[in-house]
Protein backbone atom coordinates (compact mmCIF):
# COMPACT_ATOMS: atom_id res chain seq x y z
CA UNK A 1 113.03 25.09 141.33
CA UNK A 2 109.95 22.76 140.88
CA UNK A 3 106.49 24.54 141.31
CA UNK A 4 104.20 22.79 143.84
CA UNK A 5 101.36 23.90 141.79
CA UNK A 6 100.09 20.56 139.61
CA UNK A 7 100.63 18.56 143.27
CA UNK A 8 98.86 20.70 145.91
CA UNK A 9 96.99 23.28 144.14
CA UNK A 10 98.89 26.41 145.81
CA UNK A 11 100.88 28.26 143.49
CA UNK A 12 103.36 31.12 144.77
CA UNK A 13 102.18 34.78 144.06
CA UNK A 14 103.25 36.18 140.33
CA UNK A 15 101.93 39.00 139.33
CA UNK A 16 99.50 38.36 136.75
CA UNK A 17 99.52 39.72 133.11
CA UNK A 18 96.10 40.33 131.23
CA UNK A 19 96.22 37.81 128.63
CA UNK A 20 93.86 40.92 126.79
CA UNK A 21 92.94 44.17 126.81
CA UNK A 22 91.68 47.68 124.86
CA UNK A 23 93.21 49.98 123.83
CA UNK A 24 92.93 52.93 121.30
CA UNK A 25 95.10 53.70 118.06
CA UNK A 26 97.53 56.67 118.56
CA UNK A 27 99.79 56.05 115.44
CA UNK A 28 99.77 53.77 112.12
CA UNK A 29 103.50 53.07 111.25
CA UNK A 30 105.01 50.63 108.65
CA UNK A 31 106.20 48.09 111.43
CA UNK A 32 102.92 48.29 113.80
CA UNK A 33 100.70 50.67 115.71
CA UNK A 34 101.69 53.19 118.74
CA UNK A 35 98.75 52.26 121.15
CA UNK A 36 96.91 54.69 124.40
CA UNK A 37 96.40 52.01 127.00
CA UNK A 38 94.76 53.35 130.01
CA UNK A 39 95.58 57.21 128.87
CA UNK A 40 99.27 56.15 128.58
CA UNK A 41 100.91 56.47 125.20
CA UNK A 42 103.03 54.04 124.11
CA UNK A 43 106.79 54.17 122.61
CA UNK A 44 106.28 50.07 121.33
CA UNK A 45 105.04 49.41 118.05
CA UNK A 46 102.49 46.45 118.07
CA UNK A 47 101.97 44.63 115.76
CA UNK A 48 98.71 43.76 113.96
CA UNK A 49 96.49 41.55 112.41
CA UNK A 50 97.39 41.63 108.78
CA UNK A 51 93.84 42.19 107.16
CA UNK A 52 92.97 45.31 109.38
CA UNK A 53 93.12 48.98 108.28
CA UNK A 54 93.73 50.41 111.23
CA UNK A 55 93.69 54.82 112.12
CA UNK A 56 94.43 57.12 114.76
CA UNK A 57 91.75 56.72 116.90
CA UNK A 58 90.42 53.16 116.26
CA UNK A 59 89.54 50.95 119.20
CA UNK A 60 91.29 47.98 119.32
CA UNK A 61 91.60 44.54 121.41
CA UNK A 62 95.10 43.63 121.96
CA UNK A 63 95.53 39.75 122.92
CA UNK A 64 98.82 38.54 124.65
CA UNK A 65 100.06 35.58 122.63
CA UNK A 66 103.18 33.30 123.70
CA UNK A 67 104.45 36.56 125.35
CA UNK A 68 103.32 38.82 122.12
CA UNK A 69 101.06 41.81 122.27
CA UNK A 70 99.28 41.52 118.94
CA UNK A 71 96.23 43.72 117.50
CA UNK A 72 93.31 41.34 116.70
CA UNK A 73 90.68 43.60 115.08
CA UNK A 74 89.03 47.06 115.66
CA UNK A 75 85.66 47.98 117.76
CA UNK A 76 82.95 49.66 116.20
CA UNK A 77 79.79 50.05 115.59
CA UNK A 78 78.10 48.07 112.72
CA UNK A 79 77.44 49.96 109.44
């Protein structure tokens, strides 16, 4: 199927996936983080940006990336 998009500027509806979003830290595990995404709990474990020290609790912005949730840093206040 070719999408008439690039030639008349009219794409057909998809349902559109925020490319980011916050969340908060419900669980730190050895292969990624549980997350609470709009008071929803999640089973997934996402995975993180390696130089973060992350804990139950920390807000969080999770970027979509070439179909891959990934945990970018935490929120906080400066110390």
């Amino acid at each position: 199927m070719i999408d008439s998009e690039p030639f008349t500027g009219v794409s057909s509806p998809k349902k559109e996936q925020a490319q980011s979003f916050l969340a908060t830290v419900e669980g730190v595990y050895s292969d990624g983080v549980t997350l609470k995404i709009n008071g929803a709990v999640t089973q997934k474990h996402y995975l993180t940006n390696a130089a973060l020290s992350l804990s139950k609790g920390d807000r969080v912005k999770v970027a979509r990336i070439s179909g891959t949730y990934i945990v970018e840093y935490k929120i906080s206040r400066p110390h």
